[in-house]
C-alpha atoms as a PDB file:
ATOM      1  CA  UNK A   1     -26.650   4.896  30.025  1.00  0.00           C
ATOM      2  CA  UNK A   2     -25.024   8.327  29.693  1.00  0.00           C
ATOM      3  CA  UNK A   3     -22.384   8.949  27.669  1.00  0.00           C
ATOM      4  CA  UNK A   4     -18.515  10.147  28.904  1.00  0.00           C
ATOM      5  CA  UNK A   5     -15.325  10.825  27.892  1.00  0.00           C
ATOM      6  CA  UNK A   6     -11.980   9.957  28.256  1.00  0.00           C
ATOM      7  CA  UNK A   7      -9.085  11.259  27.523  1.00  0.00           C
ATOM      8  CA  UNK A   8      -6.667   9.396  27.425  1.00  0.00           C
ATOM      9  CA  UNK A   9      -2.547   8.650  26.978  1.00  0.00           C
ATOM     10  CA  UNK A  10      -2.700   4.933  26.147  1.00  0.00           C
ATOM     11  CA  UNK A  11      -4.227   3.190  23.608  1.00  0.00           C
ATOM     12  CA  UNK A  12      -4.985   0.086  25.383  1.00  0.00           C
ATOM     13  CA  UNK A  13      -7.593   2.236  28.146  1.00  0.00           C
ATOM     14  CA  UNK A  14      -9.509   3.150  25.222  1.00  0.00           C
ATOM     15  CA  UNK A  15      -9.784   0.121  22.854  1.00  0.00           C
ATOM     16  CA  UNK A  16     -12.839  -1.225  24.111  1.00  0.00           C
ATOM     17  CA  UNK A  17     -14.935   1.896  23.562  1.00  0.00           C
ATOM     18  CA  UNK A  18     -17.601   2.029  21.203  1.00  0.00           C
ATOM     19  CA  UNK A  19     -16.489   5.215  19.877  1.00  0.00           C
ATOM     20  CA  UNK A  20     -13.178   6.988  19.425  1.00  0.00           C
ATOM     21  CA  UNK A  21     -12.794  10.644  19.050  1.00  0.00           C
ATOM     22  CA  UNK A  22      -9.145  11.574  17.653  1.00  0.00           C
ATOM     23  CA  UNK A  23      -8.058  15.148  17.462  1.00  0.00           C
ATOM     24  CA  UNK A  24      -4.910  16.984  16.660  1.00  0.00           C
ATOM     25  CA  UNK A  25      -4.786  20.844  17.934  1.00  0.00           C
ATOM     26  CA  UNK A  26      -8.244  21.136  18.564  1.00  0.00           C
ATOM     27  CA  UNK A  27      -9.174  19.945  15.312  1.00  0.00           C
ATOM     28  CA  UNK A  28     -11.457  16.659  14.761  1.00  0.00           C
ATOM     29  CA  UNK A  29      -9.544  13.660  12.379  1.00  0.00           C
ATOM     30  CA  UNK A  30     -11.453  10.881  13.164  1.00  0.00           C
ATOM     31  CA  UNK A  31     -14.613   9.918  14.982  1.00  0.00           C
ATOM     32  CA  UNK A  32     -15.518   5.861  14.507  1.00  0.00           C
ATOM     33  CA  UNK A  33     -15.582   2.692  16.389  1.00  0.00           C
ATOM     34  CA  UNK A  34     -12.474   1.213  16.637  1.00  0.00           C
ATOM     35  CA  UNK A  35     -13.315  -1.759  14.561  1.00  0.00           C
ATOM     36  CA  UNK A  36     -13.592   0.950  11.699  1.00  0.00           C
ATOM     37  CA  UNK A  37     -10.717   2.603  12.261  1.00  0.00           C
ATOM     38  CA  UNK A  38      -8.286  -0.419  12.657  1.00  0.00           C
ATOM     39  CA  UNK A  39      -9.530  -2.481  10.194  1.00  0.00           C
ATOM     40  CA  UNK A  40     -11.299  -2.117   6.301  1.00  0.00           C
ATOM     41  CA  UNK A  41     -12.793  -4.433   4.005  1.00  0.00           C
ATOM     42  CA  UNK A  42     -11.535  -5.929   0.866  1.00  0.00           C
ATOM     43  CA  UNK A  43     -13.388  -6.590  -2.477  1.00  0.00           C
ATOM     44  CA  UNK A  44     -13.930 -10.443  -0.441  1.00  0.00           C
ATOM     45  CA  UNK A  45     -16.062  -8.498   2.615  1.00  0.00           C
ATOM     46  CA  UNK A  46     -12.920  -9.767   4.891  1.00  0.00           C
ATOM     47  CA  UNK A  47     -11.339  -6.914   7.262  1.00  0.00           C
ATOM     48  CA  UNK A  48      -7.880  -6.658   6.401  1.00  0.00           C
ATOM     49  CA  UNK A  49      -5.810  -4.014   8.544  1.00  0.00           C
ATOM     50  CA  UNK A  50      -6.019  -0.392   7.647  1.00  0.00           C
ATOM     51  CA  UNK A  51      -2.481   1.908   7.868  1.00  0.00           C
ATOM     52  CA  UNK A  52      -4.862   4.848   6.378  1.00  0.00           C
ATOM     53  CA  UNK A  53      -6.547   5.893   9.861  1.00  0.00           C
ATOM     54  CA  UNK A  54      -4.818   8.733  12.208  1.00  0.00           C
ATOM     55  CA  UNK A  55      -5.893   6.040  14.727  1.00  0.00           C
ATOM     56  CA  UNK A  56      -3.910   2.682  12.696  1.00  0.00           C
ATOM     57  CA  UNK A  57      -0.850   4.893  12.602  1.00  0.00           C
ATOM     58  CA  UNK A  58      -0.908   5.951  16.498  1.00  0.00           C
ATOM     59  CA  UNK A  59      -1.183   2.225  17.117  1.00  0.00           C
ATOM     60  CA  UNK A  60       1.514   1.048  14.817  1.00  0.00           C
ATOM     61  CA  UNK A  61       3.862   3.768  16.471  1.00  0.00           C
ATOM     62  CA  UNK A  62       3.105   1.508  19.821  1.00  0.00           C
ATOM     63  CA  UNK A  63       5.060  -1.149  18.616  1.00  0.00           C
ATOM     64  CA  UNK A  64       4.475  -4.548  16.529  1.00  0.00           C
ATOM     65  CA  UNK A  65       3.309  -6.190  20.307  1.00  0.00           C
ATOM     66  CA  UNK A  66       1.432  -3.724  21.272  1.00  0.00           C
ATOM     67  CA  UNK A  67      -0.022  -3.793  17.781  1.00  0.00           C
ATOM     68  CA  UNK A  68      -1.263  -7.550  17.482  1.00  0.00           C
ATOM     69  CA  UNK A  69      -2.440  -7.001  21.823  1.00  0.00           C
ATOM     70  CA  UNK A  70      -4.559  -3.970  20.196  1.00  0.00           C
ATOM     71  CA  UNK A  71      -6.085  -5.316  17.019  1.00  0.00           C
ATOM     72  CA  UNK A  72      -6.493  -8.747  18.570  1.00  0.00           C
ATOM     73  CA  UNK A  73      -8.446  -6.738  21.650  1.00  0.00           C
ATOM     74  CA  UNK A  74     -10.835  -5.465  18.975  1.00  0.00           C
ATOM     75  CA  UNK A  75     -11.661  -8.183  17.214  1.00  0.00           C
ATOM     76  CA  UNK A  76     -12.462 -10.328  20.620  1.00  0.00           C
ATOM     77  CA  UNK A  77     -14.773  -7.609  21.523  1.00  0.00           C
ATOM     78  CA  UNK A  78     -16.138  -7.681  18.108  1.00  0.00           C
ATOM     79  CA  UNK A  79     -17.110 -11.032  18.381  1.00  0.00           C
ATOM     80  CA  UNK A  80     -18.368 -10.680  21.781  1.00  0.00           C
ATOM     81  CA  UNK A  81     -20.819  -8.300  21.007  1.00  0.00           C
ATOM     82  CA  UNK A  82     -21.923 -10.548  17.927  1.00  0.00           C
ATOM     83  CA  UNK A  83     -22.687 -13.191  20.507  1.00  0.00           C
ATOM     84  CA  UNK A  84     -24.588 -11.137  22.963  1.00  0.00           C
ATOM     85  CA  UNK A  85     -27.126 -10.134  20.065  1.00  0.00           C
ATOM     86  CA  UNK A  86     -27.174 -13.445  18.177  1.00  0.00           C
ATOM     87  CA  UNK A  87     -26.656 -16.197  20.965  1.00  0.00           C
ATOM     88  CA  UNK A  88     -30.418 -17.596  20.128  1.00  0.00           C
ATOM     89  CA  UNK A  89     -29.774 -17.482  16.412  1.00  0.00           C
ATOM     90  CA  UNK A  90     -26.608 -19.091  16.723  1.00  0.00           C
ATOM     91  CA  UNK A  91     -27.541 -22.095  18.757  1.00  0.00           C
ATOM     92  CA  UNK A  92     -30.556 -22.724  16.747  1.00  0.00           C
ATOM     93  CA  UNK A  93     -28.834 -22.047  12.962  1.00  0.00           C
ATOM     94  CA  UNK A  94     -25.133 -22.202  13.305  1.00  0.00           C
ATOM     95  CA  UNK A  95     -24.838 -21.177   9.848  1.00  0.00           C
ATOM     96  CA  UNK A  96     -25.774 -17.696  10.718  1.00  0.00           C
ATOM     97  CA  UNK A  97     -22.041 -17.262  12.047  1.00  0.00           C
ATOM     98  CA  UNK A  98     -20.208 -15.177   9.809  1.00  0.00           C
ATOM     99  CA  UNK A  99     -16.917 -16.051  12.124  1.00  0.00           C
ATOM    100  CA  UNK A 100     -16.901 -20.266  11.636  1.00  0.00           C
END
């Protein structure tokens, strides 16, 4: 598959991407999935939301519903992927799940 780019004015057209690319005046800020840039881990290994991010604060300036549609977004497709590489593992050992 070859690789594109969008550039886009709404958050929500680019959440599912693998990779996001922010820039301010030409200049490179961030460059992560989103998972990395909306969330980090605590001492525990759970994600917790991150307000550090260029990326967390464009998505907290879309409002607290837009917000928990975003982060929630992420997470599903989080999770989805997980399945797709682990659905053998899973229905043979279900305590390989890190998410039960």
């Amino acid at each position: 598959m070859l690789p594109f780019f969008t550039i886009a004015h709404r958050l929500n057209t680019i959440i599912d991407y693998d990779k996001i690319l922010v820039l301010d005046k030409v200049k490179v800020l961030e460059y992560d999935s989103p998972k990395n840039l909306l969330y980090e881990t605590d001492e525990n290994r759970k994600l917790i939301p991150n307000s550090k991010t260029e990326f967390s604060k464009l998505v907290q300036e879309t409002g607290i519903k837009n917000v928990l549609l975003l982060r929630s977004r992420e997470f599903a497709n989080r999770y989805e992927r997980y399945l797709k590489k682990n659905i053998v593992t899973i229905i043979n050992n279900n305590n390989n799940n890190p998410f039960t």
